[in-house]
Protein backbone atom coordinates (compact mmCIF):
# COMPACT_ATOMS: atom_id res chain seq x y z
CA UNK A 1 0.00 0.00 0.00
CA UNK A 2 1.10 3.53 -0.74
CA UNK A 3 -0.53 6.34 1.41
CA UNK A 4 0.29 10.18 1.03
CA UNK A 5 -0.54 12.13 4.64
CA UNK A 6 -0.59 15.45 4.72
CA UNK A 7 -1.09 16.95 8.38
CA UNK A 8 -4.36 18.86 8.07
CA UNK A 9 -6.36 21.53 9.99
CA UNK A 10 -10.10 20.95 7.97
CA UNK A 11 -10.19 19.16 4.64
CA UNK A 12 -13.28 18.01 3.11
CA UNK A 13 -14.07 15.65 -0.35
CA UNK A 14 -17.18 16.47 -2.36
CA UNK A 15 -18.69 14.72 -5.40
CA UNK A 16 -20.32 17.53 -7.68
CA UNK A 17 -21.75 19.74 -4.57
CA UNK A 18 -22.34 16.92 -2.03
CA UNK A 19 -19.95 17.06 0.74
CA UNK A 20 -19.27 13.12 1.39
CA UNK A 21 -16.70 13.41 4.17
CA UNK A 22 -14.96 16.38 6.23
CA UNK A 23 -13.20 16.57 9.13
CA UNK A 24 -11.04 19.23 11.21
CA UNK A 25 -7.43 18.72 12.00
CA UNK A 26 -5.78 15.80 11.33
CA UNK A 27 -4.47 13.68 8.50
CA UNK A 28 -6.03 13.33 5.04
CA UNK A 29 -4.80 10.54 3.90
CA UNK A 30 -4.55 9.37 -0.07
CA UNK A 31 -4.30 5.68 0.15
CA UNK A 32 -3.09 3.67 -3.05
CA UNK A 33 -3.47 -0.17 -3.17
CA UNK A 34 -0.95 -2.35 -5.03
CA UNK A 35 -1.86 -5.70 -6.23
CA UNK A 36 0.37 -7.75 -3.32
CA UNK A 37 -1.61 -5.78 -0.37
CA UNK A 38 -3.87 -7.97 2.24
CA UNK A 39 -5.71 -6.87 5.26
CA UNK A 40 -2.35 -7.64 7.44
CA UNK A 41 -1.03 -4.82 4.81
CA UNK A 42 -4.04 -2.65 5.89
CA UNK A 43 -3.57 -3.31 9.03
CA UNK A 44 -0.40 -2.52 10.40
CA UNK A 45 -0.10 0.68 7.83
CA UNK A 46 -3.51 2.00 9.62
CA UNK A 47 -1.12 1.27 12.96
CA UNK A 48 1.74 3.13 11.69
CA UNK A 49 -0.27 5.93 10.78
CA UNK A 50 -1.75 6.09 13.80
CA UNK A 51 1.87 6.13 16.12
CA UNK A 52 3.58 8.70 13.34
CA UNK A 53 4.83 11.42 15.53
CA UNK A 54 4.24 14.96 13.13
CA UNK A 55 1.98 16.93 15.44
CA UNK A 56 3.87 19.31 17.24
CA UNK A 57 3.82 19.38 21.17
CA UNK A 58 4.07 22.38 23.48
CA UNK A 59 7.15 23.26 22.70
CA UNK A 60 6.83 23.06 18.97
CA UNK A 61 8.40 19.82 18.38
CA UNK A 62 6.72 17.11 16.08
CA UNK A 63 6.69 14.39 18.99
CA UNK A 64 3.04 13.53 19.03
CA UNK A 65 0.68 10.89 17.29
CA UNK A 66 -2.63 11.47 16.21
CA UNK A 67 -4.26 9.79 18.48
CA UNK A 68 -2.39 12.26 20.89
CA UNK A 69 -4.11 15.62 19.77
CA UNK A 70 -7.06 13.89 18.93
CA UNK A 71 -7.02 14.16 15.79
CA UNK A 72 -8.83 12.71 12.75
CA UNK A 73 -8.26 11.18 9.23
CA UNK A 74 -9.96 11.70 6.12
CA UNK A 75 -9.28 8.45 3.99
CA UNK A 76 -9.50 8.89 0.19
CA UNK A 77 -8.51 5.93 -2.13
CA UNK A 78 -6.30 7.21 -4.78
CA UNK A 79 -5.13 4.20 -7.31
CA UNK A 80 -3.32 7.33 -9.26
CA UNK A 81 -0.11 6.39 -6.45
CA UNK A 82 0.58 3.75 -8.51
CA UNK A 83 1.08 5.42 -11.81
CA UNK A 84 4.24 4.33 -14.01
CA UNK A 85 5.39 7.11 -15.54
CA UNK A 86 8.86 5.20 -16.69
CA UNK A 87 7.79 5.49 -20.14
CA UNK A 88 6.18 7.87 -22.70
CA UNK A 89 3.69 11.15 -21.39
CA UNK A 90 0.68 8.75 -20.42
CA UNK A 91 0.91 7.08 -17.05
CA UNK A 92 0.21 3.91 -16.72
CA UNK A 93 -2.03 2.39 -13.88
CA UNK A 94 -1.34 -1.82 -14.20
CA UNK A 95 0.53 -1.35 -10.89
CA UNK A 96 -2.63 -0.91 -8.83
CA UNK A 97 -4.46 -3.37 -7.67
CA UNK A 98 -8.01 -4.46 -9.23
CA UNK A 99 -11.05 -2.70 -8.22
CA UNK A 100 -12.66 -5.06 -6.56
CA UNK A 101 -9.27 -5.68 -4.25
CA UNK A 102 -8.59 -2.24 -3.76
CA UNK A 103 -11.88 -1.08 -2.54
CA UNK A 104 -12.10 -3.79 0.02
CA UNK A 105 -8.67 -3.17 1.29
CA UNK A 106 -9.68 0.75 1.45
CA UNK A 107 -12.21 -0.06 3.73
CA UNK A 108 -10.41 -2.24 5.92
CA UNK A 109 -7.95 0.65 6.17
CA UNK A 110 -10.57 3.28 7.30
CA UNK A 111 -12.18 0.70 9.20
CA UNK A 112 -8.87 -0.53 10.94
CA UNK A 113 -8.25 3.36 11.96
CA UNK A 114 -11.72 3.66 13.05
CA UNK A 115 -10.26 0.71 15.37
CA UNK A 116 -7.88 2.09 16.54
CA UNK A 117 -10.06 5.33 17.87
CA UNK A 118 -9.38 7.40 15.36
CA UNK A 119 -12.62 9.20 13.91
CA UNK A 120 -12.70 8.61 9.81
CA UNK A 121 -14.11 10.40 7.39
CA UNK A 122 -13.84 8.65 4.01
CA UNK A 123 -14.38 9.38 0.18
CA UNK A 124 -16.70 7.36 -2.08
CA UNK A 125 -14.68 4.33 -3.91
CA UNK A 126 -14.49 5.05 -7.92
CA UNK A 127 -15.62 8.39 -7.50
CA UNK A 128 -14.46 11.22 -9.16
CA UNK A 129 -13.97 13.78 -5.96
CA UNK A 130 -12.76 16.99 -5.31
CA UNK A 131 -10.68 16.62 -2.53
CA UNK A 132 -9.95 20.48 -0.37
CA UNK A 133 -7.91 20.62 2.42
CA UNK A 134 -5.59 22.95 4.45
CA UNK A 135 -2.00 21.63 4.65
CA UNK A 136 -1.02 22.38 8.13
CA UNK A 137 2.84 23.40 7.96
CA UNK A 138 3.07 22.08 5.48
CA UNK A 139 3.79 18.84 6.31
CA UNK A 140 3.68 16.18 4.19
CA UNK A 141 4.67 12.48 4.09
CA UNK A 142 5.02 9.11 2.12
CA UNK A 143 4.38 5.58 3.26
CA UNK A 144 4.88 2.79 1.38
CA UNK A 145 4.73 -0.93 2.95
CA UNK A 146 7.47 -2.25 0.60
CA UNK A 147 9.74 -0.18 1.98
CA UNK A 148 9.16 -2.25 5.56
């Protein structure tokens, strides 16, 4: 799995005018699924989200989690973190992982988080969305499990 955070202090996604998730500050998170990715996968990458240390403490340093500032996440599948741009001007996409795989590994990410106390706010699978947010910092980070 491949998930781009990006610290947040309100984001919202919308399909056409209808607001289908928001949430105040957090984490939105743009979660890609390969074709190799189980719900062990979903798991423990909800888990590291979850212990990540980029909120800043009292004294400005990034040394809590957000479960610590009670924060929340707005999940957003985004197969596009696969692309292959290696070759040509078109990306390509074979690197995701099918539909039907990704989409129930999505929601076994937002649902793991949910888990794990962490309130969730999610897209719509397939959708095209708008996605607005804030970027608190900004502060920004990459997560992919085959790095483990």
């Amino acid at each position: 799995m491949r998930a781009l955070l990006q610290r947040t202090s309100g984001a919202r996604v919308r399909i056409g005018e209808e607001v289908v998730g928001e949430i105040g500050g957090g984490l939105v998170v743009l979660l890609g699924v390969g074709p190799d990715d189980d719900e062990a996968t979903a798991d423990a990458l909800a888990r590291r989200v979850t212990e990540l240390r980029i909120f800043d403490d009292a004294a400005g340093k990034t040394n809590l989690a957000l479960l610590d500032v009670g924060g929340e996440a707005l999940v957003v599948s985004q197969f596009t973190l696969y692309a292959d741009t290696r070759r040509g001007r078109r990306p390509g996409f074979t690197g995701a992982a099918p539909p039907e795989v990704a989409e129930r590994l999505y929601l076994r990410f937002a649902a793991a988080l949910r888990g794990l106390g962490v309130p969730v706010a999610t897209g719509r699978f397939g959708a095209v969305m708008a996605v607005e947010l804030t970027n608190d910092g900004p502060f920004t980070i990459w997560l992919d499990t085959e790095d483990r």
